[in-house]
PDB file of N, CA and C in Angstrom:
ATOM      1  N   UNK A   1      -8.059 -27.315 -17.225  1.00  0.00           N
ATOM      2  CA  UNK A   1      -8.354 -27.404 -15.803  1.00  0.00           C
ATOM      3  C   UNK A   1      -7.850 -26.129 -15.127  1.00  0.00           C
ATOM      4  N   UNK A   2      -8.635 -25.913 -14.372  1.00  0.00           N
ATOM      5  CA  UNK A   2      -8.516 -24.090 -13.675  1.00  0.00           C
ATOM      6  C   UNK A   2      -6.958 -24.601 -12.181  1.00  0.00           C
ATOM      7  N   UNK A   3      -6.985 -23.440 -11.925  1.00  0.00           N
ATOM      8  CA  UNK A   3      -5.650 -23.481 -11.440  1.00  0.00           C
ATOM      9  C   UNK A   3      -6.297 -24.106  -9.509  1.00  0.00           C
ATOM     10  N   UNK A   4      -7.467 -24.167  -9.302  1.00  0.00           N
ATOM     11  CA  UNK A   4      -7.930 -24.623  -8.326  1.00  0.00           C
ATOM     12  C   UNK A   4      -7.663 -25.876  -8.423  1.00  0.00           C
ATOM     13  N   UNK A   5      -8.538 -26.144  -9.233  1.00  0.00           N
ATOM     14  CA  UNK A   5      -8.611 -27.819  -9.470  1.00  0.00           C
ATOM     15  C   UNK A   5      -7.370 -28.263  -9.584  1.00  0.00           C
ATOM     16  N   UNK A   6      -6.654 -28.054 -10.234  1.00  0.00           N
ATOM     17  CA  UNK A   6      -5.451 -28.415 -10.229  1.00  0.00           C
ATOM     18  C   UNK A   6      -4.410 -28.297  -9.228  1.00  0.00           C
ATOM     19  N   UNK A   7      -5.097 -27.724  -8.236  1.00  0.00           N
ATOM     20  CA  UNK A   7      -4.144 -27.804  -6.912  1.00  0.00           C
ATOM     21  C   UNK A   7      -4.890 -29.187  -5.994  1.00  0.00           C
ATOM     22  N   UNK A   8      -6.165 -28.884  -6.251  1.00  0.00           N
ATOM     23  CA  UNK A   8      -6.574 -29.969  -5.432  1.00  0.00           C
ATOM     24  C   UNK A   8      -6.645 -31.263  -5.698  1.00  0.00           C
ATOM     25  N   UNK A   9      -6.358 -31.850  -7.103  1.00  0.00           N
ATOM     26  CA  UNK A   9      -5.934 -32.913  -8.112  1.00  0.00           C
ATOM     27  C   UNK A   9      -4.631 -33.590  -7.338  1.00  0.00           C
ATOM     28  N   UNK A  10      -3.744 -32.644  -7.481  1.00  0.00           N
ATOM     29  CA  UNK A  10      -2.759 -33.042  -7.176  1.00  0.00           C
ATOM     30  C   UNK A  10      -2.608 -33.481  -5.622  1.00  0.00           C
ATOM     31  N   UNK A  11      -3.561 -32.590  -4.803  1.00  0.00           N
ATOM     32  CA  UNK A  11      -3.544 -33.019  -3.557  1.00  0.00           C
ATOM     33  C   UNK A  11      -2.912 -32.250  -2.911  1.00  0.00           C
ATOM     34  N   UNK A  12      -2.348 -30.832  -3.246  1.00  0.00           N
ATOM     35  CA  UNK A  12      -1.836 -29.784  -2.111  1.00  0.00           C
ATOM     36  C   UNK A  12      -3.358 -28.830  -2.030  1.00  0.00           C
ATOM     37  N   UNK A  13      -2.516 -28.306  -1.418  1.00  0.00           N
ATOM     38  CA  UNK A  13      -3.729 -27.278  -0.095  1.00  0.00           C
ATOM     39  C   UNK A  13      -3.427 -25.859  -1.146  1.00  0.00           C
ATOM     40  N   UNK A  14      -4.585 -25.460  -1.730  1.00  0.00           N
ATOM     41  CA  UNK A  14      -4.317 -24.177  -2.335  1.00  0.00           C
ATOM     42  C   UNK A  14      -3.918 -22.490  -1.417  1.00  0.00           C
ATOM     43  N   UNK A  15      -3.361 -21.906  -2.036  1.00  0.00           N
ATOM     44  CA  UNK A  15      -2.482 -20.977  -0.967  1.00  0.00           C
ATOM     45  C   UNK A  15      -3.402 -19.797  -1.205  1.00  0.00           C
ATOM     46  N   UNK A  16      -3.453 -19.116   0.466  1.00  0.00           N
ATOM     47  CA  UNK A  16      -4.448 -18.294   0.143  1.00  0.00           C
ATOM     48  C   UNK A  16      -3.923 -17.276  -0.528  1.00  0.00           C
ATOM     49  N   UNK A  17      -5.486 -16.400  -0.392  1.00  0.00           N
ATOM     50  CA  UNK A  17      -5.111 -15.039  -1.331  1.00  0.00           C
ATOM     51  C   UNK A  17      -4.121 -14.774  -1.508  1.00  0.00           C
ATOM     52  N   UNK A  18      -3.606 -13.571   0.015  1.00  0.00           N
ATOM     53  CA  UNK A  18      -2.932 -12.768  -0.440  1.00  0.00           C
ATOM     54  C   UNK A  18      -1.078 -13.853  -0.373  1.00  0.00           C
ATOM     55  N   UNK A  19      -1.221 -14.972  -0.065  1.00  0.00           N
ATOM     56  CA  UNK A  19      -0.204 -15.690  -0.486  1.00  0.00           C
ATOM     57  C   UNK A  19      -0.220 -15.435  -2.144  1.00  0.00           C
ATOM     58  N   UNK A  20      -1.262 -15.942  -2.542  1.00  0.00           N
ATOM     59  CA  UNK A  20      -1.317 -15.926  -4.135  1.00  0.00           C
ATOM     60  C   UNK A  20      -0.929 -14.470  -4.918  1.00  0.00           C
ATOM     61  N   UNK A  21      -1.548 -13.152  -4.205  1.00  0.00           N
ATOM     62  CA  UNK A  21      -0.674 -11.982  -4.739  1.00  0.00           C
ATOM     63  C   UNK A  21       0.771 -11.609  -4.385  1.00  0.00           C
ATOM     64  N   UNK A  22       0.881 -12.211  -3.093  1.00  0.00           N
ATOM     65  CA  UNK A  22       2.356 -11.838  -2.948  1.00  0.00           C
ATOM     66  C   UNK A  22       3.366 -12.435  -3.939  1.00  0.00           C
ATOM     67  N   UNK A  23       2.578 -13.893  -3.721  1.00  0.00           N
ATOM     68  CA  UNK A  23       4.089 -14.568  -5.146  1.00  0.00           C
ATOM     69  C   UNK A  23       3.996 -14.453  -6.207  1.00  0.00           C
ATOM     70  N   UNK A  24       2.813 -13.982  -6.697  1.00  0.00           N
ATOM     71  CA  UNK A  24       2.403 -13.248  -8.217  1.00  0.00           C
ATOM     72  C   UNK A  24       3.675 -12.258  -8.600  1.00  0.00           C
ATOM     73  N   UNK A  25       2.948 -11.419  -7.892  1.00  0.00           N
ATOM     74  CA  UNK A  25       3.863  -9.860  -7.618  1.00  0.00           C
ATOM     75  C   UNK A  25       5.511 -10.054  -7.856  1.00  0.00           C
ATOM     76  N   UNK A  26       6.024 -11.360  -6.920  1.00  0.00           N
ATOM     77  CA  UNK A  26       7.442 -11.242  -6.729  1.00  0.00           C
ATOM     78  C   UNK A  26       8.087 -11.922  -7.707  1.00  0.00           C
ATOM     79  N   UNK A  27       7.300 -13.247  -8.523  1.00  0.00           N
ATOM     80  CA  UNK A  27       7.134 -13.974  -9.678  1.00  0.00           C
ATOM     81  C   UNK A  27       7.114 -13.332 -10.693  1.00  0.00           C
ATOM     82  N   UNK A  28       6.552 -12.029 -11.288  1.00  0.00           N
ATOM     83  CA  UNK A  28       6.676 -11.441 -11.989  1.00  0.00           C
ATOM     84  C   UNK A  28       7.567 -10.533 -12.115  1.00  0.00           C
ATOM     85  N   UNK A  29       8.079  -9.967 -11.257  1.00  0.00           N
ATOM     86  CA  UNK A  29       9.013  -8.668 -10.997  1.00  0.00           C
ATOM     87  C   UNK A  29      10.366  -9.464 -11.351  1.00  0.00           C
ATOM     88  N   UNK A  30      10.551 -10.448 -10.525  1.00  0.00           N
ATOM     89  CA  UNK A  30      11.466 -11.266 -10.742  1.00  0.00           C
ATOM     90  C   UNK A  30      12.230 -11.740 -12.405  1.00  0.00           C
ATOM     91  N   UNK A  31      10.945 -12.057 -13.029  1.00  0.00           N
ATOM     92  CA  UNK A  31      10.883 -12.355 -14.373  1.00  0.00           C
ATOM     93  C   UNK A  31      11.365 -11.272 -15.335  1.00  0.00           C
ATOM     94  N   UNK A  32      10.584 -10.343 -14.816  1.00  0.00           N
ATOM     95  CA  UNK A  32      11.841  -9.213 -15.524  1.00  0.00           C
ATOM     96  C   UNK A  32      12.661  -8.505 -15.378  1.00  0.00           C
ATOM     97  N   UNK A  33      13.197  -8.189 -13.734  1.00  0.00           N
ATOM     98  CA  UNK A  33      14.590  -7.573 -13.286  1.00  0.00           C
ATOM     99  C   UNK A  33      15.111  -8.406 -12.610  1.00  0.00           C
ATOM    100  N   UNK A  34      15.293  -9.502 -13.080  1.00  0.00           N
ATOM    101  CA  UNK A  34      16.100 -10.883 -11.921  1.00  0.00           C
ATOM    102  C   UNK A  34      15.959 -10.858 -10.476  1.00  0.00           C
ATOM    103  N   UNK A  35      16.706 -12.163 -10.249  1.00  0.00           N
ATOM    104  CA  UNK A  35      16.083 -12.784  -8.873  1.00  0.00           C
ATOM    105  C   UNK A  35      16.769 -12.323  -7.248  1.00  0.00           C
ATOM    106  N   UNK A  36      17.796 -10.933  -8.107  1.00  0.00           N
ATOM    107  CA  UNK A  36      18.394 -10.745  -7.015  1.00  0.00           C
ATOM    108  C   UNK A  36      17.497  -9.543  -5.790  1.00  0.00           C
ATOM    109  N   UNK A  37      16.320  -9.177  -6.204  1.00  0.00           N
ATOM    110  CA  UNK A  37      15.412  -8.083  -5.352  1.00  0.00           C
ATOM    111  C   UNK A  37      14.646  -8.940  -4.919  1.00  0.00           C
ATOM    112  N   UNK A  38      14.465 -10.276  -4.519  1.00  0.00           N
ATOM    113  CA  UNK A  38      12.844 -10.762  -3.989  1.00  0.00           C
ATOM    114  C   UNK A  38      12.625 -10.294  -3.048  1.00  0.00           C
ATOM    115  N   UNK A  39      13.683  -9.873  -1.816  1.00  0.00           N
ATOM    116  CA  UNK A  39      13.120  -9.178  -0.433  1.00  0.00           C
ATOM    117  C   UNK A  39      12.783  -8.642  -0.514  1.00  0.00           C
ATOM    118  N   UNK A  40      13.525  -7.490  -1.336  1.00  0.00           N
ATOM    119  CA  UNK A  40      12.980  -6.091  -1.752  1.00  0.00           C
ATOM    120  C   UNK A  40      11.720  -5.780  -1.756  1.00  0.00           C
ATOM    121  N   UNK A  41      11.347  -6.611  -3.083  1.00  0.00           N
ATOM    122  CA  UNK A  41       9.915  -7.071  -3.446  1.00  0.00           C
ATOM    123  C   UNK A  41       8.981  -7.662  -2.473  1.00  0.00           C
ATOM    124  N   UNK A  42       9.309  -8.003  -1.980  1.00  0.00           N
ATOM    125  CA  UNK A  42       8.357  -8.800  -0.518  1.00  0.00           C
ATOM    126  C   UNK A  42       7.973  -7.101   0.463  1.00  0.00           C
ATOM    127  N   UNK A  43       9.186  -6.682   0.362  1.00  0.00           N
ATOM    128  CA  UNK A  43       9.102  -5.054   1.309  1.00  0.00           C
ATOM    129  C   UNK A  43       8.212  -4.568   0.660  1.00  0.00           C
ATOM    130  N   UNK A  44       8.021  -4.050  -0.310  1.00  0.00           N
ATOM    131  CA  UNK A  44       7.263  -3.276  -1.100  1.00  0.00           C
ATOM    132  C   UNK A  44       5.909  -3.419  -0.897  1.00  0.00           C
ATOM    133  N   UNK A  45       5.375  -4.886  -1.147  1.00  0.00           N
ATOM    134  CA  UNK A  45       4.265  -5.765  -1.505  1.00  0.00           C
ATOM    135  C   UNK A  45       3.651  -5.769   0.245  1.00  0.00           C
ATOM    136  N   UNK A  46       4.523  -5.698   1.246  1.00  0.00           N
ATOM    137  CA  UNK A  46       4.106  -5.627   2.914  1.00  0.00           C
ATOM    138  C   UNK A  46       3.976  -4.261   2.892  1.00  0.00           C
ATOM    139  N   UNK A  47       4.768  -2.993   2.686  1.00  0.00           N
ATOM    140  CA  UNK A  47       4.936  -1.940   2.609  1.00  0.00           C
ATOM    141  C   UNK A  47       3.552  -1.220   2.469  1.00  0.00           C
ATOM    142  N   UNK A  48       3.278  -1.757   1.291  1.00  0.00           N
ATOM    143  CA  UNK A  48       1.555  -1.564   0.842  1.00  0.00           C
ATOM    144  C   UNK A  48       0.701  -1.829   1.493  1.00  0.00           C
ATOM    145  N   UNK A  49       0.656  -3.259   1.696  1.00  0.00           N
ATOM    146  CA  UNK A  49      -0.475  -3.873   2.959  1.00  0.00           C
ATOM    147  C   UNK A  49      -0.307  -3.144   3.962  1.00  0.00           C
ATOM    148  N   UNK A  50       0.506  -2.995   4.462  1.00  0.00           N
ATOM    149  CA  UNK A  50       0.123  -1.651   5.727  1.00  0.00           C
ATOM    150  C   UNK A  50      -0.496  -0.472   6.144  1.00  0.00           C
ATOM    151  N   UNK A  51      -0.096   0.158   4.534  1.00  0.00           N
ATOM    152  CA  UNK A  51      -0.353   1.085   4.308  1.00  0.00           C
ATOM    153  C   UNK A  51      -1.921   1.496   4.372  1.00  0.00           C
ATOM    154  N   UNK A  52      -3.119   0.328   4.439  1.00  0.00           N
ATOM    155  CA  UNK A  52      -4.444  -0.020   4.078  1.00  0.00           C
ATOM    156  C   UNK A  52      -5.140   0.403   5.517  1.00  0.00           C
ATOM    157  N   UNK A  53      -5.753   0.887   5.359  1.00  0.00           N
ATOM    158  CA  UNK A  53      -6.971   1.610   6.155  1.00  0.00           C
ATOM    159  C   UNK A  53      -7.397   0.084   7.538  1.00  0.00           C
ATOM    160  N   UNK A  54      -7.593  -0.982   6.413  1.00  0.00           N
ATOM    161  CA  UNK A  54      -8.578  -2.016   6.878  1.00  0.00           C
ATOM    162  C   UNK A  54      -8.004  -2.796   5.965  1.00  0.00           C
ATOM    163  N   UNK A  55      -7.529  -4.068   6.890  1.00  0.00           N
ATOM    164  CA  UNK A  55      -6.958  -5.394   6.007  1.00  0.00           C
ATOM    165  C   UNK A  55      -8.332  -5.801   5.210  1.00  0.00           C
ATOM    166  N   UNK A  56      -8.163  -6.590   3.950  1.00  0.00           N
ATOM    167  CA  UNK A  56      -9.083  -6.938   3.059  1.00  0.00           C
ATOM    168  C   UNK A  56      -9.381  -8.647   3.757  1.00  0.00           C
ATOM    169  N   UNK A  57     -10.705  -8.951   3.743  1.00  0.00           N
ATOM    170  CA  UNK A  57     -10.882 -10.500   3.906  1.00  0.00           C
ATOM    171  C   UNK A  57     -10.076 -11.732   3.714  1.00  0.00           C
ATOM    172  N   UNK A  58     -10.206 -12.379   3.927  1.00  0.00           N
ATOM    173  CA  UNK A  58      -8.951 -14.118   3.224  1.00  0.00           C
ATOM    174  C   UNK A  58      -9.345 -14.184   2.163  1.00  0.00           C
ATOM    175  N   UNK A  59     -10.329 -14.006   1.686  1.00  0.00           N
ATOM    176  CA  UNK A  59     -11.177 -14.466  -0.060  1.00  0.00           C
ATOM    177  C   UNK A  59     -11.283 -13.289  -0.742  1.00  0.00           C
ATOM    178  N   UNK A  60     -11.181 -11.684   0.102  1.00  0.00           N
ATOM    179  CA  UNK A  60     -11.160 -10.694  -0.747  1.00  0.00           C
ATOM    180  C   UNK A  60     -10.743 -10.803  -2.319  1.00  0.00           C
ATOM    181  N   UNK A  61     -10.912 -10.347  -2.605  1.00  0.00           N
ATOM    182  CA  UNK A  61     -10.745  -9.960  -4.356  1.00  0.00           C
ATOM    183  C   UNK A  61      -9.651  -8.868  -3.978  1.00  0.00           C
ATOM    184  N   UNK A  62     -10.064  -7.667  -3.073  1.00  0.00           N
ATOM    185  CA  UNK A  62      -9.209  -6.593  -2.502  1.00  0.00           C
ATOM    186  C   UNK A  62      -7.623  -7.022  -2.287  1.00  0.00           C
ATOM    187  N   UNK A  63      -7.441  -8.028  -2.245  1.00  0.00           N
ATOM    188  CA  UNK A  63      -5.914  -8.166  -2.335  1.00  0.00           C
ATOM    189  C   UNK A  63      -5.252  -7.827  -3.634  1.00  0.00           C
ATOM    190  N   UNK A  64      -6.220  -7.652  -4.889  1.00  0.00           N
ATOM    191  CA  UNK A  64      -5.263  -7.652  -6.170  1.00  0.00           C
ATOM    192  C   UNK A  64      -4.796  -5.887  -6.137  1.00  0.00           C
ATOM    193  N   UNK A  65      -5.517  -5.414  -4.878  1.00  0.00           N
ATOM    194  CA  UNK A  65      -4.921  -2.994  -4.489  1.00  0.00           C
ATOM    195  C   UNK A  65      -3.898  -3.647  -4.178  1.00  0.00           C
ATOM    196  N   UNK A  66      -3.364  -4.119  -3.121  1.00  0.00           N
ATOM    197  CA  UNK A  66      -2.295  -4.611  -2.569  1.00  0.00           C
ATOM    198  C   UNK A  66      -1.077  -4.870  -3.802  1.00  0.00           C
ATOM    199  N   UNK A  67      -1.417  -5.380  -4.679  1.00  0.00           N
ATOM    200  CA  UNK A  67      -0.608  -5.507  -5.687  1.00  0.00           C
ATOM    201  C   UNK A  67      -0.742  -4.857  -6.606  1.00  0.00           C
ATOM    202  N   UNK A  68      -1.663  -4.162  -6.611  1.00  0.00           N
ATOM    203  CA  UNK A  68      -1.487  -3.167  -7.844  1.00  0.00           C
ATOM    204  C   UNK A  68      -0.663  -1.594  -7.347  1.00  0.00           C
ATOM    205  N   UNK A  69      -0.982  -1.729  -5.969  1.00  0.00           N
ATOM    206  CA  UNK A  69      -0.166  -0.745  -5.009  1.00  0.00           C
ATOM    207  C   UNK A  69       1.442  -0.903  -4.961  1.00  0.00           C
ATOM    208  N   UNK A  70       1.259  -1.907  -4.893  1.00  0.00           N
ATOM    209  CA  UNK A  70       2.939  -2.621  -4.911  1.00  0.00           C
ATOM    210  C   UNK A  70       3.548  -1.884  -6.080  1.00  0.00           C
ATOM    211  N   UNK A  71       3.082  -2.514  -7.455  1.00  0.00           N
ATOM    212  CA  UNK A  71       3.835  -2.102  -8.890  1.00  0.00           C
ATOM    213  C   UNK A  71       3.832  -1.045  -8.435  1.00  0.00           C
ATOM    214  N   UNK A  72       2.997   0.341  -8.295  1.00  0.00           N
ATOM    215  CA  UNK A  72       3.079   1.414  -8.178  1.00  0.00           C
ATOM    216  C   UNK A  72       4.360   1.812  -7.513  1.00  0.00           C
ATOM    217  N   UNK A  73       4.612   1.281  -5.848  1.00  0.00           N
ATOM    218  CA  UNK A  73       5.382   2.170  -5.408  1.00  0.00           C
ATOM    219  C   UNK A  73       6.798   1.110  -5.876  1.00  0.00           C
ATOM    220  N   UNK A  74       7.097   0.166  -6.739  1.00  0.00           N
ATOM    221  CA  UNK A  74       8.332   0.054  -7.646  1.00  0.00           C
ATOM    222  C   UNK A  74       8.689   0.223  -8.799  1.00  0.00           C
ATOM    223  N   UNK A  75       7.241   0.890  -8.868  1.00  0.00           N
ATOM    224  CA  UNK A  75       7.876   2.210 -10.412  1.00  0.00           C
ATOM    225  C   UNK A  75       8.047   3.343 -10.076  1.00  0.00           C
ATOM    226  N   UNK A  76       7.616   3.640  -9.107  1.00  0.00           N
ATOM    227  CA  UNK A  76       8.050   5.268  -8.335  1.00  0.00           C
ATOM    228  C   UNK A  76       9.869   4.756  -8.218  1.00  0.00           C
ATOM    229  N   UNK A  77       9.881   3.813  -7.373  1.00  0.00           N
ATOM    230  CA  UNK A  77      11.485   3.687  -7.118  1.00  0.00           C
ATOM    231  C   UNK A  77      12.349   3.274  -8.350  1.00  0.00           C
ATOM    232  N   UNK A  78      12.051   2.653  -8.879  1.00  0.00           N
ATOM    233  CA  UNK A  78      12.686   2.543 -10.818  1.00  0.00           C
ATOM    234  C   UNK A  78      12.792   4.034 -11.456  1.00  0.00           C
ATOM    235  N   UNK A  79      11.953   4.730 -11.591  1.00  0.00           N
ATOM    236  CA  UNK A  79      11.411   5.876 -11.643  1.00  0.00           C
ATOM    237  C   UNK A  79      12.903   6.741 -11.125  1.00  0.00           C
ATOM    238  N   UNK A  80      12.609   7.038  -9.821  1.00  0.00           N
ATOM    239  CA  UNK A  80      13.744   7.477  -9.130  1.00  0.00           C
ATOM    240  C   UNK A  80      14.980   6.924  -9.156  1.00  0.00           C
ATOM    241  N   UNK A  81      15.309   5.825  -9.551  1.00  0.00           N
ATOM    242  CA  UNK A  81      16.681   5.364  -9.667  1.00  0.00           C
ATOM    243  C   UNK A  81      16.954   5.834 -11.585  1.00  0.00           C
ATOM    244  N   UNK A  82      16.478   5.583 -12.035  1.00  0.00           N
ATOM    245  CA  UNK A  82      16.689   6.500 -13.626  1.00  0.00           C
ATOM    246  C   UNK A  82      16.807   8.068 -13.515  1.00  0.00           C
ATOM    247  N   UNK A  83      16.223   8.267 -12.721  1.00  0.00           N
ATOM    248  CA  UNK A  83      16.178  10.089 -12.692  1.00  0.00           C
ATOM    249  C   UNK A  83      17.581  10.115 -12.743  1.00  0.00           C
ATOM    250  N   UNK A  84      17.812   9.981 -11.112  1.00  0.00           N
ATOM    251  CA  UNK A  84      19.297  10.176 -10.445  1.00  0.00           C
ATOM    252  C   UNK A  84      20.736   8.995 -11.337  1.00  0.00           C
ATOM    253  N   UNK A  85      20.543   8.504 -11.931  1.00  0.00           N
ATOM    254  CA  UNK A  85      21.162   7.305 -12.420  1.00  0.00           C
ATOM    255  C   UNK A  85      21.352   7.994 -14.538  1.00  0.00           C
ATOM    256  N   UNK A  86      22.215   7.003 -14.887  1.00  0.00           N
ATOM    257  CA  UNK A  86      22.107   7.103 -16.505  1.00  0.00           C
ATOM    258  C   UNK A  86      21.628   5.562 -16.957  1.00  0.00           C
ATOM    259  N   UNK A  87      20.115   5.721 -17.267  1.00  0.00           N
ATOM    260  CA  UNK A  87      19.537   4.800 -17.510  1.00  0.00           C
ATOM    261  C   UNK A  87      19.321   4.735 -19.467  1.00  0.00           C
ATOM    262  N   UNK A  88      19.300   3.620 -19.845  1.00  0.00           N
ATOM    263  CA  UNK A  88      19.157   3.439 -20.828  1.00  0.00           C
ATOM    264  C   UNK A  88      17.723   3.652 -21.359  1.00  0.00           C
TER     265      UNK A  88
END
């Protein structure tokens, strides 16, 4: 059963898009540098959306730049914290 149906099975209200990339994004990041950056991560992931010419639709597909923008500018900053840092 697809992840729709299964929201509506259960009887909650499926979350829109860019709800769905934001907690992707912070769900994942999370998963692999722990749970102590989620703001951070929330900054980043808004940081981006701003950054956009023209907000993308509620149903856009265009929300997955938004998050692919995101990773980008927290590997630039990972990136930069190894430069300046002794990273393993």
């Amino acid at each position: 059963m697809n992840e729709a149906l299964t929201i509506r099975h259960q009887g909650l209200e499926p979350k829109s898009m860019p709800e769905h990339e934001l907690q992707g994004f912070v769900n994942a990041v999370m998963e692999l540098l722990g749970t102590q950056q989620a703001s951070v991560l929330t900054e980043i992931w808004l940081d981006e959306l701003a950054s956009l010419d023209a907000m993308p639709g509620p149903t856009s597909t265009e929300w997955r730049l938004v998050t692919l923008g995101a990773w980008g500018r927290l590997a630039h900053r990972l990136f930069d914290v190894c430069l300046f840092r002794d990273c393993p």
